[in-house]
Protein backbone atom coordinates (compact mmCIF):
# COMPACT_ATOMS: atom_id res chain seq x y z
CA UNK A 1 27.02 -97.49 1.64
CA UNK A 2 28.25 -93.70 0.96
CA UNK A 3 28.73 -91.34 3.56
CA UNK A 4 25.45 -89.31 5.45
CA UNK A 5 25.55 -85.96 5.43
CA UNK A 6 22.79 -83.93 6.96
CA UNK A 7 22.08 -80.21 5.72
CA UNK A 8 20.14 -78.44 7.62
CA UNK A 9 17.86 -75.70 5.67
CA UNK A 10 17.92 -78.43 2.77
CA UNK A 11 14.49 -77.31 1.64
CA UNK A 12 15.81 -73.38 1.47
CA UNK A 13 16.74 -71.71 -1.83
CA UNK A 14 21.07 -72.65 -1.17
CA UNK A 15 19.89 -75.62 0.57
CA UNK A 16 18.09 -77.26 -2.37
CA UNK A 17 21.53 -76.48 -4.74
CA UNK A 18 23.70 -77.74 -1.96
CA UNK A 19 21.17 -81.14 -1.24
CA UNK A 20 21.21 -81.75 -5.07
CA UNK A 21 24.97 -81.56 -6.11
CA UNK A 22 26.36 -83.66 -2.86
CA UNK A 23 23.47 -85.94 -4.04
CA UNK A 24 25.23 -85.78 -7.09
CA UNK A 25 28.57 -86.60 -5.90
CA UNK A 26 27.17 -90.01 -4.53
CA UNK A 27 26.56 -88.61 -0.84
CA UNK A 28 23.59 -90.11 1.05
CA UNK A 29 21.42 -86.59 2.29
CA UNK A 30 19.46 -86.22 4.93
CA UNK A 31 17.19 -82.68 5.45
CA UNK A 32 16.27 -80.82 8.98
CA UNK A 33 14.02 -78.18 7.92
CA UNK A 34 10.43 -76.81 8.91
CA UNK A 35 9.27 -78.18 4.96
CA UNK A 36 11.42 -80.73 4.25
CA UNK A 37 10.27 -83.15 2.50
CA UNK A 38 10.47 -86.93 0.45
CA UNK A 39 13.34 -89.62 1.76
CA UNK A 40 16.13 -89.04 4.43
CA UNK A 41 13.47 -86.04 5.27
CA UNK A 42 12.88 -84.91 8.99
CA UNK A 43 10.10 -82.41 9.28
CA UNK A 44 11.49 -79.91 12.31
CA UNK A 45 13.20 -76.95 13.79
CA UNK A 46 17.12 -76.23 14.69
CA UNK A 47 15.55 -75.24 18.22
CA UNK A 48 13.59 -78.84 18.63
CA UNK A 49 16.03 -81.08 20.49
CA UNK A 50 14.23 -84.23 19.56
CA UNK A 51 14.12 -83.69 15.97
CA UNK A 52 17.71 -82.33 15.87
CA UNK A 53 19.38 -85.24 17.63
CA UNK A 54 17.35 -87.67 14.58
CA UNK A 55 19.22 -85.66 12.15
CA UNK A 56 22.62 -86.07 13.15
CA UNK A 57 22.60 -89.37 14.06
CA UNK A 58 24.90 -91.18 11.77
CA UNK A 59 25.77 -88.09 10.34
CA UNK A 60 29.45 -87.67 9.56
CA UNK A 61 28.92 -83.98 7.55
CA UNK A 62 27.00 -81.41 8.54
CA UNK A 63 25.92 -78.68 6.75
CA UNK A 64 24.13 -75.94 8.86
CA UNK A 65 22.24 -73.26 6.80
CA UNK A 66 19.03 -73.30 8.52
CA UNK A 67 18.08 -69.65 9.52
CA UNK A 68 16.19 -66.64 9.42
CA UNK A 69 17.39 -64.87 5.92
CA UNK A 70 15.20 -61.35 6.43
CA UNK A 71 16.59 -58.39 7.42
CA UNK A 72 13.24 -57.47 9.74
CA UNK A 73 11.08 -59.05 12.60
CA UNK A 74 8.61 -57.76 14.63
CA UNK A 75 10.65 -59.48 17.18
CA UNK A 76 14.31 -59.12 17.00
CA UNK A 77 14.46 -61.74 19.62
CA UNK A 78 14.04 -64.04 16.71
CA UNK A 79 17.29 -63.83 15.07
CA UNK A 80 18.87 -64.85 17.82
CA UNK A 81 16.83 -67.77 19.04
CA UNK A 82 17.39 -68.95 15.41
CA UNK A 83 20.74 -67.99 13.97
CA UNK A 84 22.66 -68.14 17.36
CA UNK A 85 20.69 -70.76 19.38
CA UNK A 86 20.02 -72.99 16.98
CA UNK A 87 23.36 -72.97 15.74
CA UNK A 88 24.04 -74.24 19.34
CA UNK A 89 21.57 -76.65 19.27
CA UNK A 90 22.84 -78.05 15.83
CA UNK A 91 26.67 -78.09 16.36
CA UNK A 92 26.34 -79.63 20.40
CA UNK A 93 24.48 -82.38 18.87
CA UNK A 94 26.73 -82.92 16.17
CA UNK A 95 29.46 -83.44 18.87
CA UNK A 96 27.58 -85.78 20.72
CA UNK A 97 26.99 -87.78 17.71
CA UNK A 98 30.38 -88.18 16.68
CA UNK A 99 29.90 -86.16 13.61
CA UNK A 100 33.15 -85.54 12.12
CA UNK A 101 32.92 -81.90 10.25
CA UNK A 102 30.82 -79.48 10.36
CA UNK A 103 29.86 -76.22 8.35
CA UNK A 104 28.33 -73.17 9.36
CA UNK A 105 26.55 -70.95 6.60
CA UNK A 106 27.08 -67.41 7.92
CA UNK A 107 26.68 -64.41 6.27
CA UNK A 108 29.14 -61.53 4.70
CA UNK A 109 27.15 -58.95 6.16
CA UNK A 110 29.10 -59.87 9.59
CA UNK A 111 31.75 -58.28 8.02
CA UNK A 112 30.35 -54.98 8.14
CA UNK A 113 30.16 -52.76 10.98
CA UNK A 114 29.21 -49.31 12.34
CA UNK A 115 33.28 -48.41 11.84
CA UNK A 116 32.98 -49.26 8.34
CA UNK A 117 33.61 -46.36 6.26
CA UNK A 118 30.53 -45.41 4.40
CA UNK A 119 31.33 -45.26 0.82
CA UNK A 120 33.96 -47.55 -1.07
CA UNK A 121 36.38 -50.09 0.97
CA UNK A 122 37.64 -53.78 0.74
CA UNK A 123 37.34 -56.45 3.28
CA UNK A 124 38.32 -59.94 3.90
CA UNK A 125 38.02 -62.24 6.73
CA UNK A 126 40.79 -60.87 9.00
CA UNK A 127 38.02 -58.55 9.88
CA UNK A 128 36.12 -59.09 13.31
CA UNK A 129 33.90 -57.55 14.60
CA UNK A 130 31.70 -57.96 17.90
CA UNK A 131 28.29 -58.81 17.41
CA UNK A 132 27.58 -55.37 19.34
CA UNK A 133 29.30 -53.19 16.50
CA UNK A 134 27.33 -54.55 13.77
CA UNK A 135 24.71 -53.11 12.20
CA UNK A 136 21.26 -54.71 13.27
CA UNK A 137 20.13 -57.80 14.49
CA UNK A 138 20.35 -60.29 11.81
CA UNK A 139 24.50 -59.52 11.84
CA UNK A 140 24.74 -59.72 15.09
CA UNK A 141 23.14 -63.20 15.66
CA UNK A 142 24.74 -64.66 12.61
CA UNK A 143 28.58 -63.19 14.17
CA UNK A 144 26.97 -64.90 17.25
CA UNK A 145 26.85 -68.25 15.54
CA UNK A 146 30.22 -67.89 14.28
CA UNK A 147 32.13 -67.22 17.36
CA UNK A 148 30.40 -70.23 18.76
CA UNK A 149 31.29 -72.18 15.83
CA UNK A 150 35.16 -70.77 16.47
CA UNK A 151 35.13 -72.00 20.01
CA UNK A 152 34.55 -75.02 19.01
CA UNK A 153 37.09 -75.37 16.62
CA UNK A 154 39.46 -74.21 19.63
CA UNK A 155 38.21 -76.95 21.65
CA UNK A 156 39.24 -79.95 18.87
CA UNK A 157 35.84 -80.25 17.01
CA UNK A 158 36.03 -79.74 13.48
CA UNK A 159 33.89 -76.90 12.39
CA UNK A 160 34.90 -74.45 9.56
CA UNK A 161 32.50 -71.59 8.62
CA UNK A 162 31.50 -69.66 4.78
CA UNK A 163 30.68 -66.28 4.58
CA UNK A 164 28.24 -65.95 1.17
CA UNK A 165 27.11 -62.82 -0.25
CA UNK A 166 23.87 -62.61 -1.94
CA UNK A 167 22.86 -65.54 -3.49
CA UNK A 168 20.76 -65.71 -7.10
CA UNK A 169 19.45 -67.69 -9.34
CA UNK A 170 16.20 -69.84 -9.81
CA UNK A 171 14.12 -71.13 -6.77
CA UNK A 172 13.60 -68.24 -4.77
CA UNK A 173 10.42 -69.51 -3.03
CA UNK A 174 11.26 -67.70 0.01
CA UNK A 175 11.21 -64.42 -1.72
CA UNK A 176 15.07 -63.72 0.25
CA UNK A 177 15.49 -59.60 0.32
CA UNK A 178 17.34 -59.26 -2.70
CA UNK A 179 14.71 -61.52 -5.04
CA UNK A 180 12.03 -59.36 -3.23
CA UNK A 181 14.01 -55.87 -4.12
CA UNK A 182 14.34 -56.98 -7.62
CA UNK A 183 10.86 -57.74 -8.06
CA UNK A 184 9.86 -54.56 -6.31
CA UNK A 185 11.67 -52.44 -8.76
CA UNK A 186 10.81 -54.83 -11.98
CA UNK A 187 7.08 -54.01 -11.08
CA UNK A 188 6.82 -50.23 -10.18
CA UNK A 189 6.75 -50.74 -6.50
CA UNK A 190 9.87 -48.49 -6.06
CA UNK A 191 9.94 -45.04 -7.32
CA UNK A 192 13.56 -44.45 -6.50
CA UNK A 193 16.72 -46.40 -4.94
CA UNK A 194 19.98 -45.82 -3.50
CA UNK A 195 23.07 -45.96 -5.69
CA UNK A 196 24.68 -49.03 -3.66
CA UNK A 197 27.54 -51.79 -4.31
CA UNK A 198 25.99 -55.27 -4.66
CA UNK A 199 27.55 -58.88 -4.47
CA UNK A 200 25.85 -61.72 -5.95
CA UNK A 201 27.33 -65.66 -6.65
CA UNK A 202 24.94 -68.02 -8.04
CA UNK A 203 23.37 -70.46 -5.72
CA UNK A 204 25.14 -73.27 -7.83
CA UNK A 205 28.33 -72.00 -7.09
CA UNK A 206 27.69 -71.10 -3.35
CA UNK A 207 26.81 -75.14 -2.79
CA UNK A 208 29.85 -75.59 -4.22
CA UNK A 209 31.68 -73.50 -2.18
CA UNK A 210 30.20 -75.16 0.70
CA UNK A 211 31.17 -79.07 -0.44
CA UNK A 212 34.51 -77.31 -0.83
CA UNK A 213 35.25 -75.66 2.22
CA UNK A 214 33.86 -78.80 4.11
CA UNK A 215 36.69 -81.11 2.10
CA UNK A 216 39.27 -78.61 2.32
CA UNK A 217 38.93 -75.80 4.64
CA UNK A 218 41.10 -75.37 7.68
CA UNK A 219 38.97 -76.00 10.96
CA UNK A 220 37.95 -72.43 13.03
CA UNK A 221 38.18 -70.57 9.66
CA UNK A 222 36.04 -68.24 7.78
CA UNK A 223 35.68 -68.36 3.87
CA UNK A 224 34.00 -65.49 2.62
CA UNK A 225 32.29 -66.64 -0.61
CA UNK A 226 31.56 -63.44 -3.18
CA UNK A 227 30.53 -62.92 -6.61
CA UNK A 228 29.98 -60.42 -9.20
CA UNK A 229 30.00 -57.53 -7.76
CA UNK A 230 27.37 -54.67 -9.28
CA UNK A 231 26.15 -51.41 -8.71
CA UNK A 232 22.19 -51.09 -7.85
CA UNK A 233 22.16 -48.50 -10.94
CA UNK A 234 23.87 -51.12 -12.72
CA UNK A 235 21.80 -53.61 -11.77
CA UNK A 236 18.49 -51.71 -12.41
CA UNK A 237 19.93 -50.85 -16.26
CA UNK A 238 20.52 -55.11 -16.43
CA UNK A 239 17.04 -55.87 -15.66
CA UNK A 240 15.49 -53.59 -17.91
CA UNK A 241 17.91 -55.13 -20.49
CA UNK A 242 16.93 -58.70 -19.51
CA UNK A 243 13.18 -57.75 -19.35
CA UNK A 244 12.33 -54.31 -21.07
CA UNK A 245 11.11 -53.60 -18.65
CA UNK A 246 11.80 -50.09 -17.08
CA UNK A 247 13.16 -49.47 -13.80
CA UNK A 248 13.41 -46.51 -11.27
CA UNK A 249 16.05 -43.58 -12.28
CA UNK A 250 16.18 -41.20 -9.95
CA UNK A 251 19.02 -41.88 -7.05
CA UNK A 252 17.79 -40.84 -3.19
CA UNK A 253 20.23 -39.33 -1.18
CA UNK A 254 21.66 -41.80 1.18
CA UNK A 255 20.28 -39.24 4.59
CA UNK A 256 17.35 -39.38 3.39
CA UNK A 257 17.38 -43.48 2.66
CA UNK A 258 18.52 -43.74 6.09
CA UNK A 259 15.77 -41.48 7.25
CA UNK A 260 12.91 -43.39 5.93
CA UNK A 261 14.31 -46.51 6.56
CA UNK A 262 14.08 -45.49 10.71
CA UNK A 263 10.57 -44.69 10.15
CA UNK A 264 9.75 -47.06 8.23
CA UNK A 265 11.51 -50.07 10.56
CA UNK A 266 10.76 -48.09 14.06
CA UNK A 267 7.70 -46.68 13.57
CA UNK A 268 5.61 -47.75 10.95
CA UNK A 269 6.24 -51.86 10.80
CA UNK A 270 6.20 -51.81 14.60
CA UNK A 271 2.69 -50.33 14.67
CA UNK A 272 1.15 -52.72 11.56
CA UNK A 273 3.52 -55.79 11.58
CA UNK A 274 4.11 -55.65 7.80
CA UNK A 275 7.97 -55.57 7.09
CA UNK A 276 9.08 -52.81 5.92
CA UNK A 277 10.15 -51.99 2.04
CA UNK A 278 13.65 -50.73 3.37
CA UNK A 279 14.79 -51.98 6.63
CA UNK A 280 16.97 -50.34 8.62
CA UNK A 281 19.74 -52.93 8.85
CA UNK A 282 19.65 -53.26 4.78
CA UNK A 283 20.10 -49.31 4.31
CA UNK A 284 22.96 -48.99 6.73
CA UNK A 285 25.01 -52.24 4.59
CA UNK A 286 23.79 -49.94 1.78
CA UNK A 287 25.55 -47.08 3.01
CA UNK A 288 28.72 -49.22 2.67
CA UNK A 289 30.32 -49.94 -0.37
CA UNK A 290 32.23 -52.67 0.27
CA UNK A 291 34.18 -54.65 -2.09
CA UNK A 292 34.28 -58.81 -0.45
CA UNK A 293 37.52 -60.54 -1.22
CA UNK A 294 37.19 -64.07 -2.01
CA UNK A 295 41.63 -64.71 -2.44
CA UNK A 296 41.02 -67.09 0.21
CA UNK A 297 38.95 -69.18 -0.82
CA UNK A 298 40.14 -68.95 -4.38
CA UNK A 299 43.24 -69.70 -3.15
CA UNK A 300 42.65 -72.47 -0.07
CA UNK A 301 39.36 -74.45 -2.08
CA UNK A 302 40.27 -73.55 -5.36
CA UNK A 303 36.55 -71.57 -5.47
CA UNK A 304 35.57 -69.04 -7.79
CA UNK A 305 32.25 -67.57 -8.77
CA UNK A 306 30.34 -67.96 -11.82
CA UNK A 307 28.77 -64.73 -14.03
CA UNK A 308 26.22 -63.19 -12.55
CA UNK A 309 24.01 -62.49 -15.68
CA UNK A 310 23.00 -65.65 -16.45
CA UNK A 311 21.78 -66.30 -13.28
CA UNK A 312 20.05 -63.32 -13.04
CA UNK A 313 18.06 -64.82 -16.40
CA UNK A 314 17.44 -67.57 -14.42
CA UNK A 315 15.87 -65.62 -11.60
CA UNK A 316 13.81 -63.83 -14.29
CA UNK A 317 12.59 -66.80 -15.79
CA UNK A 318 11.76 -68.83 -12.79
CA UNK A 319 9.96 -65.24 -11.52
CA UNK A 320 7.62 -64.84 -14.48
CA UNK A 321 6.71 -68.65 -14.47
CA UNK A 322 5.70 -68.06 -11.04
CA UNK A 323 3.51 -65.00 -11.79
CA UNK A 324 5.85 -62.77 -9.47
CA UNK A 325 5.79 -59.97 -12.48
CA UNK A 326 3.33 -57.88 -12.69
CA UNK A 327 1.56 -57.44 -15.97
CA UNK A 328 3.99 -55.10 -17.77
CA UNK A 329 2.58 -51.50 -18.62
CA UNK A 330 2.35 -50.16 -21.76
CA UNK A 331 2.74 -51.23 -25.31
């Protein structure tokens, strides 16, 4: 019988790529995640002891992506009761089961701190930073995770961690921030944007990354995992080229971004509960234009991106046959 491997998140937008291509490879899958669904399927939270301890018995991978992905909750307290705790949770119970490797999905945006310059600089994974320095919640419990994850690896268990950037492509079901931007601006629900650097890899290539760092990356490491990166003026121009569509051209001042993004996340979304259209945390990693080197993992897993557009015409495509575009206006 081939290998178990349990991915946790399997039912997410990267967890579906990653459950399909080790399925692929031969592997015998088995999903933790609030929806999963259909065989090797257990229906559950990372924080639900019971249901975690079914998933990793027998388990000799595991893949640990499950998470929350926004940038805003009513109730930071969230984050880290999901990103950092469960992450606990997950990886003690791997131990205890005798798994023999495990992987932590983190994110890039761990990377980036309140010391980052604003504009243009380059970062790889020497960088780290204390969960305090980073720049909201979300970061902070996700650097959480990781330093967990790192002691660990100190203590003989072998855990190696990925840092993705943005992922993209078809699937989206979540609606992740980025999807949700693009669709904002695709149908008029953004007069304006800020003039930021983007990173996307295609969630293909991202499950790759993953099945590669878990064969070959070096236990307690980090592996950040980047793209194509893209201005957001860029980006705008390649959507209305995709779609002809026509997107926002007028560029707000960073201040001011940054102004209405503390209103919006402090004031406004407190008072009604509806997340807000720019949330803090995403308008201060917009103020940074930072370039993600992926040299190590090019050079440790032999990793390397695919192009960004045709993913992005894969996004499109699997957005209109959704109905997520408006009707477009005009002739």
């Amino acid at each position: 019988m081939t290998g178990l491997d349990l991915v946790t998140g399997g039912a997410g937008f990267v967890g579906r790529a990653l459950v399909a291509q080790l399925r692929a490879r031969g592997r015998r899958v088995r999903v933790l995640d609030l929806k999963a669904d259909g065989p090797d399927a257990i229906r559950g939270s990372v924080t639900d002891a019971d249901a975690v301890a079914r998933a990793v018995d027998g388990a000799e991978g595991v893949y640990h992506l499950a998470g929350i992905a926004d940038l805003w909750r009513r109730s930071p307290a969230d984050f880290d009761d999901i990103n950092h705790q469960g992450t606990r949770y997950v990886l003690d119970a791997a131990r205890r089961a005798g798994a023999r490797r495990f992987l932590l999905c983190s994110s890039a945006t761990t990377l980036v701190a309140g010391s980052t310059p604003i504009g243009d600089s380059t970062i790889d994974e020497t960088v780290a930073h204390a969960p305090s320095a980073l720049l909201g919640p979300y970061p902070a419990s996700k650097r959480r995770a990781e330093l967990y994850a790192q002691d660990a690896a100190a203590e003989g268990f072998n855990a190696v961690i990925v840092n993705p950037t943005e992922p993209i492509g078809a699937g989206d079901d979540a609606i992740t921030p980025p999807t949700r931007m693009m669709l904002d601006f695709l149908n008029g629900a953004n007069p304006a944007y800020v003039d930021c650097l983007l990173n996307f890899a295609p969630t293909v290539d991202l499950a790759e990354g993953m099945i590669a760092a878990m064969a070959r990356g070096r236990s307690g490491e980090r592996y950040i995992l980047a793209g194509e990166d893209i201005s957001l003026g860029n980006l705008l121009r390649l959507l209305t080229d995709l779609t002809g569509r026509p997107t926002p051209e007028t560029k707000l001042p960073y201040a001011i971004a940054l102004a209405v993004g503390g209103v919006e996340t402090g004031l406004v979304a407190a008072l009604t509960g509806k997340p807000p259209r720019a949330p803090l945390t995403g308008v201060r990693l917009a103020g940074r234009r930072v370039v993600f080197s992926s040299g190590k993992a090019a050079n440790e897993l032999g990793w390397r991106a695919g192009p960004l557009r045709l993913a992005l015409q894969e996004m499109l495509e699997w957005a209109a046959a959704k109905g997520l575009l408006a009707p477009a206006k005009g002739p």
